[in-house]
Every structure is written in structure tokens, then in C-alpha cells.
Protein backbone atom coordinates (compact mmCIF):
# COMPACT_ATOMS: atom_id res chain seq x y z
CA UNK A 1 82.19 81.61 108.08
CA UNK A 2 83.49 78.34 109.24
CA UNK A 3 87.17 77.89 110.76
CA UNK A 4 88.60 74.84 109.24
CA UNK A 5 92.17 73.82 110.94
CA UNK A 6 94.05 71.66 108.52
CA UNK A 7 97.58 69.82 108.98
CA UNK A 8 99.08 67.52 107.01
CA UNK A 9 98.79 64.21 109.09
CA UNK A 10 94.71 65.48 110.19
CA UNK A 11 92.12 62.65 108.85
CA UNK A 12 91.01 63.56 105.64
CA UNK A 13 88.10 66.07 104.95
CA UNK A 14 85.63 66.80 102.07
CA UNK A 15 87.61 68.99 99.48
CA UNK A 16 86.15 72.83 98.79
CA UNK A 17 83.98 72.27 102.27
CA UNK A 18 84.90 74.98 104.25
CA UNK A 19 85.50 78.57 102.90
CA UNK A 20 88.44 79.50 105.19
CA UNK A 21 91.88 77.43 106.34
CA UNK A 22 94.55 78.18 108.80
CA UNK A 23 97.47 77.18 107.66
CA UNK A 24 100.67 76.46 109.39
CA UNK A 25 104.46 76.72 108.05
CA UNK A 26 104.63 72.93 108.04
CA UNK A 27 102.05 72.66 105.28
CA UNK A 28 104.47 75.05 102.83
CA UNK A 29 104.22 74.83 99.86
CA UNK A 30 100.85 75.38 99.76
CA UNK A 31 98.45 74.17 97.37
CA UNK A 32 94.89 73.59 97.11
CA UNK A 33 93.59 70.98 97.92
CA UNK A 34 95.31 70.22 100.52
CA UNK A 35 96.84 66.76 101.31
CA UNK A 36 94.15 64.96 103.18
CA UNK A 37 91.27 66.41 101.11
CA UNK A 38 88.87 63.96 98.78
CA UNK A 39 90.24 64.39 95.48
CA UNK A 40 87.22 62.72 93.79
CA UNK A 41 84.60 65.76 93.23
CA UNK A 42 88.05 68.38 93.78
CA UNK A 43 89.60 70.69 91.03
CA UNK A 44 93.07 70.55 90.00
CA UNK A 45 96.14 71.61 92.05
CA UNK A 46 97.07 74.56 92.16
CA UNK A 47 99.86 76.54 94.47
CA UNK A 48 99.14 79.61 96.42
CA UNK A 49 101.92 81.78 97.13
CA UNK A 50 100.56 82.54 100.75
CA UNK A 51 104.31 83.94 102.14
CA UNK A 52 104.37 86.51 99.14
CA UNK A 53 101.01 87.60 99.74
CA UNK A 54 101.53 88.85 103.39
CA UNK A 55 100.05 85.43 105.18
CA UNK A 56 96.91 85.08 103.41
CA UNK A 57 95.68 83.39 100.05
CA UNK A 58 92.48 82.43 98.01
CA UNK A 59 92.11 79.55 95.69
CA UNK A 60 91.52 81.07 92.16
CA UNK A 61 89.25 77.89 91.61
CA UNK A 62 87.00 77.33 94.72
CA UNK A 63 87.51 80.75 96.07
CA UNK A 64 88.48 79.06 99.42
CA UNK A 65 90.98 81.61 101.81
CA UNK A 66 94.13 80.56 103.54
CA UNK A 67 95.33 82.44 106.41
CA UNK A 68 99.30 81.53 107.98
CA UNK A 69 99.54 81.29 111.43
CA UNK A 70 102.70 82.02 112.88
């Protein structure tokens, strides 16, 4: 599984590409996609309560997981 490390000011990547995200505190609220993804061939937004659920999350629409580093 492919490591994808995402901030908010990184170039933007191909939305629903990877299946796995670090996340930092920076990017909270966190939604999928992300800011910086391509919108175009995306789903819509949707936020992931990622502090709730003990640092990690999963995208009920792409199925992509978000882990928050520390």
C-alpha cells in the first residue's frame, strides 16, 4: 500500500490515487478530498472525524484511510 504525504500548500495530486494519507493537525478539519486534489473525476466532500476516531479515518466513498500524525 502506497504512503501518500499530503499538506495543504503540496502541488496538487490525482484525487482517490493513493489508498492511504498521513495527515497532519494543520489540515483539520478534514475532509476528503483534500485541498490540492483534482476535483474533476472526485466524489463529493465529505468530513472525516479523524480526532474522534482515535487518529485514523476512511472515506465512506473511495474507501481511502487517513492516519494523524502527531
Amino acid at each position: 500500500m502506497a504512503t501518500q504525504k499530503q499538506t495543504s500548500s503540496a502541488a496538487e495530486i490525482p484525487a482517490n490515487a493513493e489508498n492511504h494519507y498521513e495527515v497532519g493537525k494543520t489540515d483539520l478539519p478534514l475532509h476528503c478530498p483534500m485541498p490540492g486534489m483534482s476535483l474533476w473525476n472526485s466524489h463529493p466532500r465529505v468530513f472525516l472525524p479523524i480526532k474522534e476516531n482515535g487518529g485514523k479515518a476512511k472515506c465512506p466513498y473511495c474507501g481511502a484511510e487517513y492516519t494523524l500524525k502527531d
